[in-house]
Structure formats: structure tokens, C-alpha cells
N, C-alpha and C. Protein backbone atom coordinates (compact mmCIF):
# COMPACT_ATOMS: atom_id res chain seq x y z
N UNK A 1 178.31 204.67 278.83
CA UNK A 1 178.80 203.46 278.23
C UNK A 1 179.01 202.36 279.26
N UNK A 2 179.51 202.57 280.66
CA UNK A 2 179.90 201.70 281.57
C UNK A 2 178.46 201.32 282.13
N UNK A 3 177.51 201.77 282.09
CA UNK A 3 175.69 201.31 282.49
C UNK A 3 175.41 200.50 280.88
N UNK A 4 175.71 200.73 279.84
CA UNK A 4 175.03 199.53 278.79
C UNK A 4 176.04 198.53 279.36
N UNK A 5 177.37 198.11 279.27
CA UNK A 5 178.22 197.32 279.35
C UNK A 5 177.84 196.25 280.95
N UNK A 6 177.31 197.03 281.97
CA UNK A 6 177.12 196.19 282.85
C UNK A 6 175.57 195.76 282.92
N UNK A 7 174.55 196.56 282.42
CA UNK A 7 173.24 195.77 281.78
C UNK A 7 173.20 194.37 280.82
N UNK A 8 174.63 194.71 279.82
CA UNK A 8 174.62 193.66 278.92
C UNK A 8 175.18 192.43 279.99
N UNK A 9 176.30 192.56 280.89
CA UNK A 9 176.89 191.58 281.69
C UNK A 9 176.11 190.96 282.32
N UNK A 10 174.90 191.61 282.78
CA UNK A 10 173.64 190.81 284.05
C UNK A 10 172.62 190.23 282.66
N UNK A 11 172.78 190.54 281.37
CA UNK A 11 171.59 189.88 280.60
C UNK A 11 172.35 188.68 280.11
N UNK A 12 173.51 188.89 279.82
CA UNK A 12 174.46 187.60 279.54
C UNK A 12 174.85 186.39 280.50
N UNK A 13 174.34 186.94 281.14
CA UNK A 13 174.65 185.88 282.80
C UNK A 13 173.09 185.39 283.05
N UNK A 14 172.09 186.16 282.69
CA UNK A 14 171.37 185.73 282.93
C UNK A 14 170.65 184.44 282.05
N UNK A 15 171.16 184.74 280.43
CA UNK A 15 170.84 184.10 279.69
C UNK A 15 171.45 182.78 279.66
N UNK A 16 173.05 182.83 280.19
CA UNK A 16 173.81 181.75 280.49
C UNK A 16 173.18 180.83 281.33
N UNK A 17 172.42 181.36 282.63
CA UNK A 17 172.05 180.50 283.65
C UNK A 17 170.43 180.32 283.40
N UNK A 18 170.12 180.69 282.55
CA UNK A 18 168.72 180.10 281.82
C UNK A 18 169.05 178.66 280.52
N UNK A 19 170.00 178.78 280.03
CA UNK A 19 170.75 177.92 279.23
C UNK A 19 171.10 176.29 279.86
N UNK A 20 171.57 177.06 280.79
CA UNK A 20 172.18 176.02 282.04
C UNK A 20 170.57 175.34 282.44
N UNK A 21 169.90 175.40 282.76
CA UNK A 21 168.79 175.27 283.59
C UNK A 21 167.99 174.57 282.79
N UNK A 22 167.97 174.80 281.59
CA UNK A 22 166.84 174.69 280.35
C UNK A 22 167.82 172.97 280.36
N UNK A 23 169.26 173.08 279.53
CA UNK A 23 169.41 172.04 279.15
C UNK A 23 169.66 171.02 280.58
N UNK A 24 169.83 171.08 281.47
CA UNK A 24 169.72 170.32 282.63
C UNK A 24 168.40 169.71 283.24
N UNK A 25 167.37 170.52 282.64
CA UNK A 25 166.14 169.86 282.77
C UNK A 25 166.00 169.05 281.67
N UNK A 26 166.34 169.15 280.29
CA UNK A 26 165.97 168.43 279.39
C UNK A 26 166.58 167.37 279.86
N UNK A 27 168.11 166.99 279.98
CA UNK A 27 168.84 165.99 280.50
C UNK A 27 168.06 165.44 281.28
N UNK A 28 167.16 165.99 282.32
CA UNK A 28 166.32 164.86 283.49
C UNK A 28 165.10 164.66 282.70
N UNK A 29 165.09 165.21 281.70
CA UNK A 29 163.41 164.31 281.23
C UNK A 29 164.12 163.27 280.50
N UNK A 30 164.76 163.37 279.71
CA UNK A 30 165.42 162.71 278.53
C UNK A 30 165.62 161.33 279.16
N UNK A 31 166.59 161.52 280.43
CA UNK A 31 166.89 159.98 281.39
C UNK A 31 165.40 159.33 281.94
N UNK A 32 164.44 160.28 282.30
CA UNK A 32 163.17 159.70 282.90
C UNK A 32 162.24 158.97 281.46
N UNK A 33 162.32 159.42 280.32
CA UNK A 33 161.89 159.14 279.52
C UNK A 33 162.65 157.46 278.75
N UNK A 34 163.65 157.90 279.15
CA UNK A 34 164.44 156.30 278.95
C UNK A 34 164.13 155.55 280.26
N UNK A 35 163.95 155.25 281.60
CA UNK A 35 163.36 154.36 282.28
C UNK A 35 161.69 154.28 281.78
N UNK A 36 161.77 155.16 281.10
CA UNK A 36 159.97 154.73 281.10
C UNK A 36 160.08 153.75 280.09
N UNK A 37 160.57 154.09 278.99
CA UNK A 37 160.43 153.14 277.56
C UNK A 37 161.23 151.96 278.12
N UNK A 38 161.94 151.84 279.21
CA UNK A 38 162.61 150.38 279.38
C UNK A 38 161.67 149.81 280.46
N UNK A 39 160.85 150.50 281.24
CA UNK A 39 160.06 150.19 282.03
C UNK A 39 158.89 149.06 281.16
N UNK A 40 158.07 150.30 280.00
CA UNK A 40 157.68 149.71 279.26
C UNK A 40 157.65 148.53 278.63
N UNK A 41 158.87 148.36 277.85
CA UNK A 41 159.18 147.37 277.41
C UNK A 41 159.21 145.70 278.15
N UNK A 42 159.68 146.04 279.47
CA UNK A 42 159.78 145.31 280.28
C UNK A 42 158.05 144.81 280.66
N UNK A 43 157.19 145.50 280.56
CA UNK A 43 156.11 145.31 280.96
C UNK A 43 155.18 144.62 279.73
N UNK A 44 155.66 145.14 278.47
CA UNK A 44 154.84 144.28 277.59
C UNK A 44 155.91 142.54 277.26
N UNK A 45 157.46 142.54 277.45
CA UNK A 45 157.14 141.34 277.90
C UNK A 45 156.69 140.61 278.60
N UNK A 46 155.87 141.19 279.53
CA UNK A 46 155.55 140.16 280.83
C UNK A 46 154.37 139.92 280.55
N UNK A 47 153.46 141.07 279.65
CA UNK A 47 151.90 141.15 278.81
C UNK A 47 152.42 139.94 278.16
N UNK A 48 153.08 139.80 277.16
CA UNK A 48 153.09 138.58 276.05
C UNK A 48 153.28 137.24 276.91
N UNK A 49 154.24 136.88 277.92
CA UNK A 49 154.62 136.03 278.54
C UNK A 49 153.00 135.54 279.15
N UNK A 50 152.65 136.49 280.03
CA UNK A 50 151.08 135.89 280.54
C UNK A 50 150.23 136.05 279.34
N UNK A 51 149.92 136.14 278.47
CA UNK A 51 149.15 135.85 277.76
C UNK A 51 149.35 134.32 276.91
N UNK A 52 150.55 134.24 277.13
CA UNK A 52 150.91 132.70 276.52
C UNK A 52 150.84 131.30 277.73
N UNK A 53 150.74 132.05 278.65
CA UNK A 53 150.44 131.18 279.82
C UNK A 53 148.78 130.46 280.11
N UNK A 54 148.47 132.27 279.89
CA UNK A 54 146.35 132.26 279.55
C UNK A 54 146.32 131.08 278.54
N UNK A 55 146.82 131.27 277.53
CA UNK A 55 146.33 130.13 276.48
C UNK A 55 146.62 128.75 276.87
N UNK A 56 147.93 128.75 277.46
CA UNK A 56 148.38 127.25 278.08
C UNK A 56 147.40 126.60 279.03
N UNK A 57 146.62 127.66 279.90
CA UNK A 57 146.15 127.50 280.89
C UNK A 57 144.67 126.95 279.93
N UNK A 58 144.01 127.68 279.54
CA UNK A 58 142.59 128.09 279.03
C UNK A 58 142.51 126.64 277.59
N UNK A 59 143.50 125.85 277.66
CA UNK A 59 143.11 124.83 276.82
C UNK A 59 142.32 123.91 277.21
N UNK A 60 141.45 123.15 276.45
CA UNK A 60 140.62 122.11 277.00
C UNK A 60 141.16 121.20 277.77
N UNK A 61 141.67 120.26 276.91
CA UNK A 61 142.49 119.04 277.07
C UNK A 61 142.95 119.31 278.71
N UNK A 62 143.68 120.77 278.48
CA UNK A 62 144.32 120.52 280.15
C UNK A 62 143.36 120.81 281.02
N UNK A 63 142.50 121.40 280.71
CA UNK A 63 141.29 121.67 281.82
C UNK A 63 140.35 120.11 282.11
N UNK A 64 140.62 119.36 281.31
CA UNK A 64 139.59 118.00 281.32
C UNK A 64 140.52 117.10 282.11
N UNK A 65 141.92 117.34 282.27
CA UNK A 65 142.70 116.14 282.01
C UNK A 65 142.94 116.91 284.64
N UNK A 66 143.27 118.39 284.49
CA UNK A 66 143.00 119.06 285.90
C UNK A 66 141.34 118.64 286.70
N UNK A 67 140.55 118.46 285.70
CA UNK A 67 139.32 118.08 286.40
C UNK A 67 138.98 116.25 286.93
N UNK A 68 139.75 115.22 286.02
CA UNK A 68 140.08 114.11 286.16
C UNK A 68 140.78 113.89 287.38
N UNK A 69 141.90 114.48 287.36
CA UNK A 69 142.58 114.37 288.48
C UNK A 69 141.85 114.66 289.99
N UNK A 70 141.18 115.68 289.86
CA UNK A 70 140.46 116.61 291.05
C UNK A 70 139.32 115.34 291.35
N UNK A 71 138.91 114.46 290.76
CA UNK A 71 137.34 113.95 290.39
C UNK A 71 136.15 114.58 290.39
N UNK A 72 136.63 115.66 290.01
CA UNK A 72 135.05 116.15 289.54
C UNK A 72 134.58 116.07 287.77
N UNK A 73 133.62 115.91 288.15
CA UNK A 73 132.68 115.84 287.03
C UNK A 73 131.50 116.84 286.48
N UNK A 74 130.99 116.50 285.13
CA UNK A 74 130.36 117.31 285.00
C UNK A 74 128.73 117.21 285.86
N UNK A 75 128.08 118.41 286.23
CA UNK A 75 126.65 117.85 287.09
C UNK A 75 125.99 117.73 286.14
N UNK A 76 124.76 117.03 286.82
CA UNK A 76 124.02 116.37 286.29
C UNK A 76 122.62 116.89 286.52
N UNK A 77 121.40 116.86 286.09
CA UNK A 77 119.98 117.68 286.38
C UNK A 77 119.89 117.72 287.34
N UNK A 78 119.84 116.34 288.34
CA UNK A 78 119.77 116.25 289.59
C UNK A 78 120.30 117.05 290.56
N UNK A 79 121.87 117.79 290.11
CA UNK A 79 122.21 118.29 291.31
C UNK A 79 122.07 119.97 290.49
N UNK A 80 121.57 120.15 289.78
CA UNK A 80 121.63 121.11 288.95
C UNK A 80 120.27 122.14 289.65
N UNK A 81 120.52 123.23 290.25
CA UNK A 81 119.49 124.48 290.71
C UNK A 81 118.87 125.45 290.36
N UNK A 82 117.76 125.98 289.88
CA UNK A 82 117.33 126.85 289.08
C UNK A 82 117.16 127.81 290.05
N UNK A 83 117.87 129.17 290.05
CA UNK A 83 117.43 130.37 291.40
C UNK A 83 116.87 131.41 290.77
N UNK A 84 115.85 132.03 291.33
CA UNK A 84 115.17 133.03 290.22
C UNK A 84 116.02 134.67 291.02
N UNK A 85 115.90 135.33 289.70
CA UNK A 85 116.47 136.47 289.77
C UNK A 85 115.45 137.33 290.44
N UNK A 86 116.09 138.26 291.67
CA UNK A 86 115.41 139.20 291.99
C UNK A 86 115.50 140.10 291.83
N UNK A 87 114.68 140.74 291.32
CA UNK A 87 114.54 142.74 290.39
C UNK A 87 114.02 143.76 291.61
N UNK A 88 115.48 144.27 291.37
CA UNK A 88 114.79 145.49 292.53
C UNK A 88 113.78 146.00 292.02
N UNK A 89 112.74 146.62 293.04
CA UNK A 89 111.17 146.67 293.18
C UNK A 89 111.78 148.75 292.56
N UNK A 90 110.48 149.37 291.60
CA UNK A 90 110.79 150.57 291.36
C UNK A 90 110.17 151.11 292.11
């Protein structure tokens, strides 16, 4: 009887410190899993933010009004170059 009683004591201890272990890892995914989704989050505002910038940027008006300023213009035939494509040989 005193050999079941101390078999059961090392399976109960053991199961305790498998318990322990199990939920202490969950606890570290659980927290890593919350910096990720705030990570996330953080990252698709900054997706939406530059994408509203792209559009600000990518409008005509301001691209005509940045090229005015610069003085450039559009070319013209004259300065305009035709380069022929070269095909690698098989």
C-alpha cells in the first residue's frame, strides 16, 4: 500500500508541474499574441494613412501645378528618342 501511495504522489506532482508549465506557456502566447494584434493594428493604420497620402500625392492638378513650379514641361518630338530594344541572341 505505501508503493501505490508514493507512485500516486510522484504522478500527482508530476501532473501538477505539467499543469503549471502548460498554463504558463499559454499565458506567454496569449501576451505575444496581443502585441501582435496591436502590432498589427498599428500597421494597418499606417497602410491607410499612406495610402491617403498616395492619392494626395498621385493627383493631377498637384502633379501639374509641382511641374510648373520645377519648369519643366512636357517634351516635345524634337527632344523625344526612339531606342530599339535589344533581344538576347538564342
Amino acid at each position: 500500500m505505501n508503493k501505490i501511495n508514493v507512485i500516486l504522489l510522484l504522478v500527482v506532482l508530476a501532473s501538477a508541474f505539467a499543469v503549471v508549465t502548460v498554463q504558463d506557456r499559454s499565458r506567454q502566447f496569449f501576451i505575444a499574441l496581443d502585441k501582435a494584434q496591436k502590432g498589427e493594428k498599428l500597421l494597418n493604420e499606417d497602410f491607410s494613412r499612406l495610402k491617403l497620402v498616395q492619392a494626395k500625392l498621385s493627383n493631377h492638378q498637384m502633379i501639374q501645378d509641382a511641374a510648373g513650379h520645377q519648369n519643366m514641361h512636357l517634351p516635345v518630338l524634337a527632344e523625344t528618342k526612339m531606342l530599339e530594344s535589344m533581344q538576347p541572341q538564342k
